[in-house]
Structure formats: C-alpha cells, structure tokens
C-alpha atoms as a PDB file:
ATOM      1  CA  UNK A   1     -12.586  55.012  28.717  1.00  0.00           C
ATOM      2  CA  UNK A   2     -12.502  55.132  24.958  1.00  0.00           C
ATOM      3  CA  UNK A   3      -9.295  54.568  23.009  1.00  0.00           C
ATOM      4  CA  UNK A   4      -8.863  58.109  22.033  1.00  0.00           C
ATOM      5  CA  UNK A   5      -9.649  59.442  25.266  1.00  0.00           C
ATOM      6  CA  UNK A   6      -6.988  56.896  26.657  1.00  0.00           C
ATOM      7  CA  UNK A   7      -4.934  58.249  23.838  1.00  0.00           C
ATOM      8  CA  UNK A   8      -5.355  61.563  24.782  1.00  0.00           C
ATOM      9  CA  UNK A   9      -4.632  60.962  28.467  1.00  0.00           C
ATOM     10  CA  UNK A  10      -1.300  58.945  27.983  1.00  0.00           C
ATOM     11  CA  UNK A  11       0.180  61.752  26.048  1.00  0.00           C
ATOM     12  CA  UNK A  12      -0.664  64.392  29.177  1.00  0.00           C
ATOM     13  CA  UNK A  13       0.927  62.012  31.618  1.00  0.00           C
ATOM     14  CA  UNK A  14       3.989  61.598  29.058  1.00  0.00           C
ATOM     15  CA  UNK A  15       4.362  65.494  28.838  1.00  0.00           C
ATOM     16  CA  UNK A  16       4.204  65.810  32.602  1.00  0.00           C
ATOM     17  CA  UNK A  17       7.256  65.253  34.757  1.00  0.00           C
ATOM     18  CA  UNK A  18       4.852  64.638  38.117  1.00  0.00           C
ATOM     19  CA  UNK A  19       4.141  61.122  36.283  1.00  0.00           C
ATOM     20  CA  UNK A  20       5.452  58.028  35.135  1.00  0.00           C
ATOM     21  CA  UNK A  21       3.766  55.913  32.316  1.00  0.00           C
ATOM     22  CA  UNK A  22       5.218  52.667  31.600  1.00  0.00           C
ATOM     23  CA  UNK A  23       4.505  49.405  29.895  1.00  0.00           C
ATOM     24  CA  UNK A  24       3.997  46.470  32.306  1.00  0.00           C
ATOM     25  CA  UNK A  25       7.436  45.347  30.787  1.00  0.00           C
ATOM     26  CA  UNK A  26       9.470  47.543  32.491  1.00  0.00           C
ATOM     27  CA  UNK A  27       7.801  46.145  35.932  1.00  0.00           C
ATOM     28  CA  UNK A  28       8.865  42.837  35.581  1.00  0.00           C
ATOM     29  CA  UNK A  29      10.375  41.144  38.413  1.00  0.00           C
ATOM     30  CA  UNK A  30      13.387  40.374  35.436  1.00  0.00           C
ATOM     31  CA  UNK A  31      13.474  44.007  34.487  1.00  0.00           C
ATOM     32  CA  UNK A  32      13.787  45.766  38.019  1.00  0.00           C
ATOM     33  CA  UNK A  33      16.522  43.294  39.541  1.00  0.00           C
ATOM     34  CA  UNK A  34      18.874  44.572  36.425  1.00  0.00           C
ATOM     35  CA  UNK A  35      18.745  47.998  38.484  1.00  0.00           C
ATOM     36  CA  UNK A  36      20.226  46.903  41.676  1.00  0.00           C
ATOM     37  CA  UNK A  37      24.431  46.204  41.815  1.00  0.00           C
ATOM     38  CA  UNK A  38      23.372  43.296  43.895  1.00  0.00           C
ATOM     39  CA  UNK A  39      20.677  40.655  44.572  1.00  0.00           C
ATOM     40  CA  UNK A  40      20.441  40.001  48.032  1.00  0.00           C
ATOM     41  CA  UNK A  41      22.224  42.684  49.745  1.00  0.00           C
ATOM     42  CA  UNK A  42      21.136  46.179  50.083  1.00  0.00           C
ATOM     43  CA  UNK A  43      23.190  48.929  48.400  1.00  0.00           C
ATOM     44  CA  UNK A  44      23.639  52.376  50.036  1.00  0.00           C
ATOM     45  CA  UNK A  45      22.925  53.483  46.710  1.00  0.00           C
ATOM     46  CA  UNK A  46      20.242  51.335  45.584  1.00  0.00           C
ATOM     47  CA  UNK A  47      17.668  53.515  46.301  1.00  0.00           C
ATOM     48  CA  UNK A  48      19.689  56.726  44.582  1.00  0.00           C
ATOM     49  CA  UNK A  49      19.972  54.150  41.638  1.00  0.00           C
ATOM     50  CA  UNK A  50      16.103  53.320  41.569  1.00  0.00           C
ATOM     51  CA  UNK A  51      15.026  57.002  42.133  1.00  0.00           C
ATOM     52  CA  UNK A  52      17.155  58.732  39.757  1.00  0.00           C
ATOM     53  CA  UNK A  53      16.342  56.064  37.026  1.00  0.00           C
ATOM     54  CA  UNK A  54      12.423  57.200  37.714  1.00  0.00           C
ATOM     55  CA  UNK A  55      13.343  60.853  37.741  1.00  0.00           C
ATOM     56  CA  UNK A  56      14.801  60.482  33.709  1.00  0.00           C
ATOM     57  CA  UNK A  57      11.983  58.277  32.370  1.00  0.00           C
ATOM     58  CA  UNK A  58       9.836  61.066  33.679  1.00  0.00           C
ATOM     59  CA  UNK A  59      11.968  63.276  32.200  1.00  0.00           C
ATOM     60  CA  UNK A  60      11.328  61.391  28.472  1.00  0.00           C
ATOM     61  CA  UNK A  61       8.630  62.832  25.845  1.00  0.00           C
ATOM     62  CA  UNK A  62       8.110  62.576  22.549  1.00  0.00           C
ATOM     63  CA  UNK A  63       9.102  66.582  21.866  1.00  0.00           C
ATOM     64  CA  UNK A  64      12.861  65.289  22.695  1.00  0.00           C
ATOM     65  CA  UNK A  65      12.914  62.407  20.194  1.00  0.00           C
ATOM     66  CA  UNK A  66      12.184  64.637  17.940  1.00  0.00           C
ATOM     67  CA  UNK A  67      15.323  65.505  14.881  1.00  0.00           C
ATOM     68  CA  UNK A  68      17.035  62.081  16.503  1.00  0.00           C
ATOM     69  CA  UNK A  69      18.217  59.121  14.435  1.00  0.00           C
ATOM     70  CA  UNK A  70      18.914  55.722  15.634  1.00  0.00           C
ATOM     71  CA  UNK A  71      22.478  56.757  16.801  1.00  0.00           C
ATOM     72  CA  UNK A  72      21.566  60.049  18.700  1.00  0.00           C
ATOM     73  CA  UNK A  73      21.339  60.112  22.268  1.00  0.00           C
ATOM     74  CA  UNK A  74      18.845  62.190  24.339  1.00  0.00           C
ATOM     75  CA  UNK A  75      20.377  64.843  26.912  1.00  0.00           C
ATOM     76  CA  UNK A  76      18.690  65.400  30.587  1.00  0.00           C
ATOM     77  CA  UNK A  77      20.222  67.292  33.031  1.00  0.00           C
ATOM     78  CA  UNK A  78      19.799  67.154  36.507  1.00  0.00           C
ATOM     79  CA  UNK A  79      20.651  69.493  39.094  1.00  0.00           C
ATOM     80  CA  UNK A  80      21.711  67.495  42.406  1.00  0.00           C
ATOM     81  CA  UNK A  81      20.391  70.003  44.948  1.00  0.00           C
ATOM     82  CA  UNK A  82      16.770  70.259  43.025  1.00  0.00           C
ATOM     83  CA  UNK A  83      17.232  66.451  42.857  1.00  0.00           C
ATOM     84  CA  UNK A  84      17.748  65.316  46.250  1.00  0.00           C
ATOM     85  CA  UNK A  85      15.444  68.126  47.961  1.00  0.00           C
ATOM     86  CA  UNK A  86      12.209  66.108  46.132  1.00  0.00           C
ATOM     87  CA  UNK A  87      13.197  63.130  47.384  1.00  0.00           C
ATOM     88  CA  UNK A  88      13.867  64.376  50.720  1.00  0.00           C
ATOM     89  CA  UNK A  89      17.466  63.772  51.335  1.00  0.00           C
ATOM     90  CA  UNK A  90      19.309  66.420  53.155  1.00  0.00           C
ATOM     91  CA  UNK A  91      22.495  65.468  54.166  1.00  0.00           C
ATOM     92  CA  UNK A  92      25.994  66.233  52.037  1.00  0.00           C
ATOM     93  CA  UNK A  93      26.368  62.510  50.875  1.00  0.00           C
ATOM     94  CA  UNK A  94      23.286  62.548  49.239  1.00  0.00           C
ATOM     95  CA  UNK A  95      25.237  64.717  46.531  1.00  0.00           C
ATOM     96  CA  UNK A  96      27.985  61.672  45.986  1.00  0.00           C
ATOM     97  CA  UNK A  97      25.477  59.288  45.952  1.00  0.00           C
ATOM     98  CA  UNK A  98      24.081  60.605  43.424  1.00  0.00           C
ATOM     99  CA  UNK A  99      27.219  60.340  41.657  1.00  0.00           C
ATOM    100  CA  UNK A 100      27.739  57.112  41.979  1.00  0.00           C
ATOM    101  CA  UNK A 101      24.096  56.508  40.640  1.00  0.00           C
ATOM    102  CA  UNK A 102      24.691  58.281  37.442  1.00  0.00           C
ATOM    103  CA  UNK A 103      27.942  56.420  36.982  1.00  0.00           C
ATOM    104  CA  UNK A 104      26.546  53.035  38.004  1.00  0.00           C
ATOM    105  CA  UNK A 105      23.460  54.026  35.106  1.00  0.00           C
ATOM    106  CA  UNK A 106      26.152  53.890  32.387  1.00  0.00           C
ATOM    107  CA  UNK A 107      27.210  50.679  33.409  1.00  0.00           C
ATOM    108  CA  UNK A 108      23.394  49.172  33.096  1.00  0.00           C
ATOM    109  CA  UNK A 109      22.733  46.862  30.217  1.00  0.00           C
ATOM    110  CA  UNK A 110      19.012  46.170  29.950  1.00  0.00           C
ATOM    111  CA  UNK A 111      17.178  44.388  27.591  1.00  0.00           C
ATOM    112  CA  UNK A 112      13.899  44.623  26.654  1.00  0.00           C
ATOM    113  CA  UNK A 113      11.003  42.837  23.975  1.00  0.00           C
ATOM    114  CA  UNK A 114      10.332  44.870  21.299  1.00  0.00           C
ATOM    115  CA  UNK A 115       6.536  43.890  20.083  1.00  0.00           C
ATOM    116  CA  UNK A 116       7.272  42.265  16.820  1.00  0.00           C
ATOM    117  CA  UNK A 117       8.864  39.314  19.184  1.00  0.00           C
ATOM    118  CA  UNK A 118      12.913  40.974  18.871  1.00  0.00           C
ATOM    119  CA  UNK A 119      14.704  41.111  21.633  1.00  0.00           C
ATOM    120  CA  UNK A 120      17.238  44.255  22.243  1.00  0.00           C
ATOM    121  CA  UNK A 121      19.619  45.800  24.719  1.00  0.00           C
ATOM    122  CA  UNK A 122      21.018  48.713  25.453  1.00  0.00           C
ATOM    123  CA  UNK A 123      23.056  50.621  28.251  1.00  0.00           C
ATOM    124  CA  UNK A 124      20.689  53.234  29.288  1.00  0.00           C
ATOM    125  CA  UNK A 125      23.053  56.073  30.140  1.00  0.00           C
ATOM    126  CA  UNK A 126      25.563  56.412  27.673  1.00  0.00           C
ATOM    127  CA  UNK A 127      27.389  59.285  28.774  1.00  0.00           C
ATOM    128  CA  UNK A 128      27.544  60.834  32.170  1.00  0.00           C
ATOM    129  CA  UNK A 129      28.971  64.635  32.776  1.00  0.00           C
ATOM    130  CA  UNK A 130      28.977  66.044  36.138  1.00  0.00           C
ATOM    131  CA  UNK A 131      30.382  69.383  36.065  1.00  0.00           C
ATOM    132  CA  UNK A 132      31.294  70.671  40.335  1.00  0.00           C
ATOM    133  CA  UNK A 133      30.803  74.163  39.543  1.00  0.00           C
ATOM    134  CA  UNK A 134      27.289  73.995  38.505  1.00  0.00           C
ATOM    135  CA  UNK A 135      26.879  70.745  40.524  1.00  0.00           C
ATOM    136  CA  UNK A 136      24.796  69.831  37.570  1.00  0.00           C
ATOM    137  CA  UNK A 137      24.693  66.237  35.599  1.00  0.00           C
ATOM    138  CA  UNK A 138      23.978  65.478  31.934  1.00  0.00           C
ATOM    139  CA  UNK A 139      23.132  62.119  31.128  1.00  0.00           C
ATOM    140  CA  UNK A 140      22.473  61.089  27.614  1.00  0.00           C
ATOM    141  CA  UNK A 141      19.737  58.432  26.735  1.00  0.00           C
ATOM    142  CA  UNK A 142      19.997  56.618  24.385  1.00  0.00           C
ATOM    143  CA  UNK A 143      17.235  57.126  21.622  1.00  0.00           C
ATOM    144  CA  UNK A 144      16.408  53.716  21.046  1.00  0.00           C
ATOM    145  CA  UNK A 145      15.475  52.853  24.508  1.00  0.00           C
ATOM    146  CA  UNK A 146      13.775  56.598  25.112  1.00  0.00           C
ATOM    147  CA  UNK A 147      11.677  55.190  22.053  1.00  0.00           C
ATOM    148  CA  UNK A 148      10.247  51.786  23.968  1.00  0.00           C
ATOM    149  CA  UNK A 149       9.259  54.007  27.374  1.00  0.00           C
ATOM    150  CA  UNK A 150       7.059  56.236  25.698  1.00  0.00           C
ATOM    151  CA  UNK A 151       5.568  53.229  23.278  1.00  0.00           C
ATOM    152  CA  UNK A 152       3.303  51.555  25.318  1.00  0.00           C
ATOM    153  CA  UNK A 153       0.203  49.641  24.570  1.00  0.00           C
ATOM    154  CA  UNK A 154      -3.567  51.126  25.241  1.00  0.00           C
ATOM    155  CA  UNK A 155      -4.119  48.258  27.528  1.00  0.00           C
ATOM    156  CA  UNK A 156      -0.704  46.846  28.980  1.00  0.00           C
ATOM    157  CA  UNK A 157       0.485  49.820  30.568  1.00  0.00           C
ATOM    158  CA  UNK A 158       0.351  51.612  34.211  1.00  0.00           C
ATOM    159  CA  UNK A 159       0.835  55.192  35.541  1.00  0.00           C
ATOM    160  CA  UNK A 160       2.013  56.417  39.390  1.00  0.00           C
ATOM    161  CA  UNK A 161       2.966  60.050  40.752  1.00  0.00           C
ATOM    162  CA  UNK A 162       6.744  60.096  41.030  1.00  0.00           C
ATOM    163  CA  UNK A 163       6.401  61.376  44.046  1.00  0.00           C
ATOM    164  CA  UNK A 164       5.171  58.848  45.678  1.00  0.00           C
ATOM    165  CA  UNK A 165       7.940  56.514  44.618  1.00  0.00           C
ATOM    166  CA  UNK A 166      10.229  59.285  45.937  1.00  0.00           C
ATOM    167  CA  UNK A 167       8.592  58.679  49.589  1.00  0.00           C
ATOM    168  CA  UNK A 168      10.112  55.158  49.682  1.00  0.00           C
ATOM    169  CA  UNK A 169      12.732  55.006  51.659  1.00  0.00           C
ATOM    170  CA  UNK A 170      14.694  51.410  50.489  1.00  0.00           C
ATOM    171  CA  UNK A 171      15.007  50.007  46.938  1.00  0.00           C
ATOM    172  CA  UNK A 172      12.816  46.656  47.783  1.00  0.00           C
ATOM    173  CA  UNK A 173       9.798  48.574  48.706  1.00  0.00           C
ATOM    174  CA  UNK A 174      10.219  50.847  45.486  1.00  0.00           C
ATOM    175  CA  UNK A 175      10.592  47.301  43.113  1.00  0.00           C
ATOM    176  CA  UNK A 176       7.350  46.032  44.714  1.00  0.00           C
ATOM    177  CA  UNK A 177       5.310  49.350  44.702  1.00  0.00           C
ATOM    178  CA  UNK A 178       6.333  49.414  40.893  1.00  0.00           C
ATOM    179  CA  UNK A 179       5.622  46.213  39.895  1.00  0.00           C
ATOM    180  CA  UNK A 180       2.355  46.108  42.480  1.00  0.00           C
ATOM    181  CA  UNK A 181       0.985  49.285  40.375  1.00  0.00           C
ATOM    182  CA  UNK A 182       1.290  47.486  37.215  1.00  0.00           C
ATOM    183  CA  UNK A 183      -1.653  44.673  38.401  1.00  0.00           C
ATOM    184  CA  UNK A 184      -3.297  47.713  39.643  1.00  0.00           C
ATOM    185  CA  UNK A 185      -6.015  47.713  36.307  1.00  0.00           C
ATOM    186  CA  UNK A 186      -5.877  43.644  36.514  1.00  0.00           C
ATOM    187  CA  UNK A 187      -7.486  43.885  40.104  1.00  0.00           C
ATOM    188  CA  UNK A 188      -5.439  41.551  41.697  1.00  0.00           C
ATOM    189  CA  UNK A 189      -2.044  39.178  42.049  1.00  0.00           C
ATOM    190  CA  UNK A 190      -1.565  35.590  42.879  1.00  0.00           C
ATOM    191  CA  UNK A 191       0.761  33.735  42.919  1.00  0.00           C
ATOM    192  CA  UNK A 192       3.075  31.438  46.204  1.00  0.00           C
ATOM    193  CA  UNK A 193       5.762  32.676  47.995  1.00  0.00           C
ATOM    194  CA  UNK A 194       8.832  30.365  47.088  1.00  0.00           C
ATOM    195  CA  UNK A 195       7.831  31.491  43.423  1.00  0.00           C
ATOM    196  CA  UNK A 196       7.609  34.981  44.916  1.00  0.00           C
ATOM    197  CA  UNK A 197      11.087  34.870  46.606  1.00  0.00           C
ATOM    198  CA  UNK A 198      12.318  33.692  43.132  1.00  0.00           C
ATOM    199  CA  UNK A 199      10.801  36.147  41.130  1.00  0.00           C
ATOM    200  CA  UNK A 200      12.730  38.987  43.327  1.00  0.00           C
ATOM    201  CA  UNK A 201      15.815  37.510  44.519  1.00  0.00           C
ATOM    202  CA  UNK A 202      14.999  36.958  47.925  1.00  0.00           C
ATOM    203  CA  UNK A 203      17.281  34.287  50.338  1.00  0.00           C
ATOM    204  CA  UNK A 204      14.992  34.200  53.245  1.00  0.00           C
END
C-alpha cells in the first residue's frame, strides 16, 4: 500500500468508533500491565478497566483536538447501559463496575516515548462525572495524551475491531490479543517463556 493510501486509510479508522488504531507502543507488555490494579491477581474489574479504556481511545479523533491547548482536556461521555450492552454484560453490577473503572482511570499514571527520545506521563482521565439520573459518565482526556494515540507512525502501528476485544471475557486474554495484533504486520513472535512470564507478570 502506498503511503498516502496508508494515509488515507489511518484517518478512516481514526474517525470510526468500530476501530482502534494504535502505535505498537501502547502494546507493550510495560504499557498494558500499568492498566491492571494488580499483577498477578485477577480484578473483578480488570476487564471493565481494559474495555472501557478501548471504548475512549476509540472514541479519540483529530475533529476533538481541535480549539485545545496544552492544558485543555478532551470530554467523552459514556452512557453505561449503551456501554455494557456492546460488551455483553447484563447483569445490574455491570453498572458499578463500571464505576469503579472510570474512577480507577483517574488514578492511572502512564508514561509514554514521545519520538524525539522524551519521555512523558500523564493520568489519562483527569476528571470523572457520573451523574445517576442520566446514568451517564464524562471523562475528560487529557489533550496531551489524546495527541500521542492518534500520532502514529506509517509503519509501527496496528488496527483491530473493538468489538472483538469486547468478546474477551478476562483482562489477560485482552493484554495478549492486543499486544499479539501488534506483530500481526511483522508475521510472527519469538521469544522463551521465562522471558514471556516476565514480560507479563506471570508467577506460574
């Protein structure tokens, strides 16, 4: 595919909520284990966590960075119900689980390589607003970090339907599909399992 075709096709998937794009960064075995409240144990929530972070990078484009400045944030609201119907929960905890995710977001420090060699961090929700009555959330996103999802390379980057990360059913299969996708246009991985086990935070 040529570069401006590539170009051209990035930008549709960026526009569309049915897709993720993302650079192979945000895949790293380093990068995902930042999203889980623990390393070895499973989390009830984990997988609200891991889902609901997919659901607002899908949610990113460039039309909402526009009229920002370094300090704004970018507003996405969610509406619970919608939200837990595509990812095929249907009991009432789902909606306090949900909750918790949003809350648990704000508490996320990640950090990230910007491609001039900096490093930076941010918290990736900074402000959380659940309002009962509408059983709606707004979470703001911070600009900065909105920026480096949607700035990704022609060649180190990697693209999946949301919806099938939304099938997964606990957060260690969604970590590996993610990060598997992202050697998806290399062909293949290698590497040994103790190194493996490392990578992810495995004990056994």
């Amino acid at each position: 595919m040529k570069e401006d075709e590539m170009s051209n096709a990035i930008a549709e998937m960026q526009i569309s909520n049915d897709y993720l794009i993302l650079d192979n960064a945000f895949s790293s075995p380093k990068f995902v284990k930042q999203l889980s409240k623990t390393e070895y144990k499973l989390a009830k929530t984990d997988t609200y966590t891991l889902k609901l972070f997919a659901e607002l990078l899908s949610r990113l484009n460039y039309e909402l960075l526009e009229n920002t400045t370094k300090l704004n944030q970018i507003e996405i609201e969610i509406n619970i119900k919608d939200f837990l119907a595509e990812i095929g929960v249907g009991h009432t905890k789902g909606y306090n689980y949900v909750i918790e995710a949003s809350d648990y977001l704000q508490t996320l420090k990640l950090q990230w390589k910007e491609k001039d060699g900096t490093y930076k961090s941010s918290v990736f929700v900074a402000v959380s607003e659940h309002n009962p009555k509408t059983g709606k959330i707004n979470l703001l996103v911070p600009q900065q970090f909105a920026k480096r999802v949607l700035d990704v390379g022609m060649k180190e980057n990697f693209s999946f339907l949301k919806q099938n990360l939304f099938k997964l059913e606990n957060n260690q299969a969604i970590k590996l599909y993610q990060f598997f996708k992202s050697w998806q246009n290399k062909g293949a991985y290698h590497t040994d399992l103790e190194r493996f086990k490392e990578q992810f935070g495995y004990n056994t």
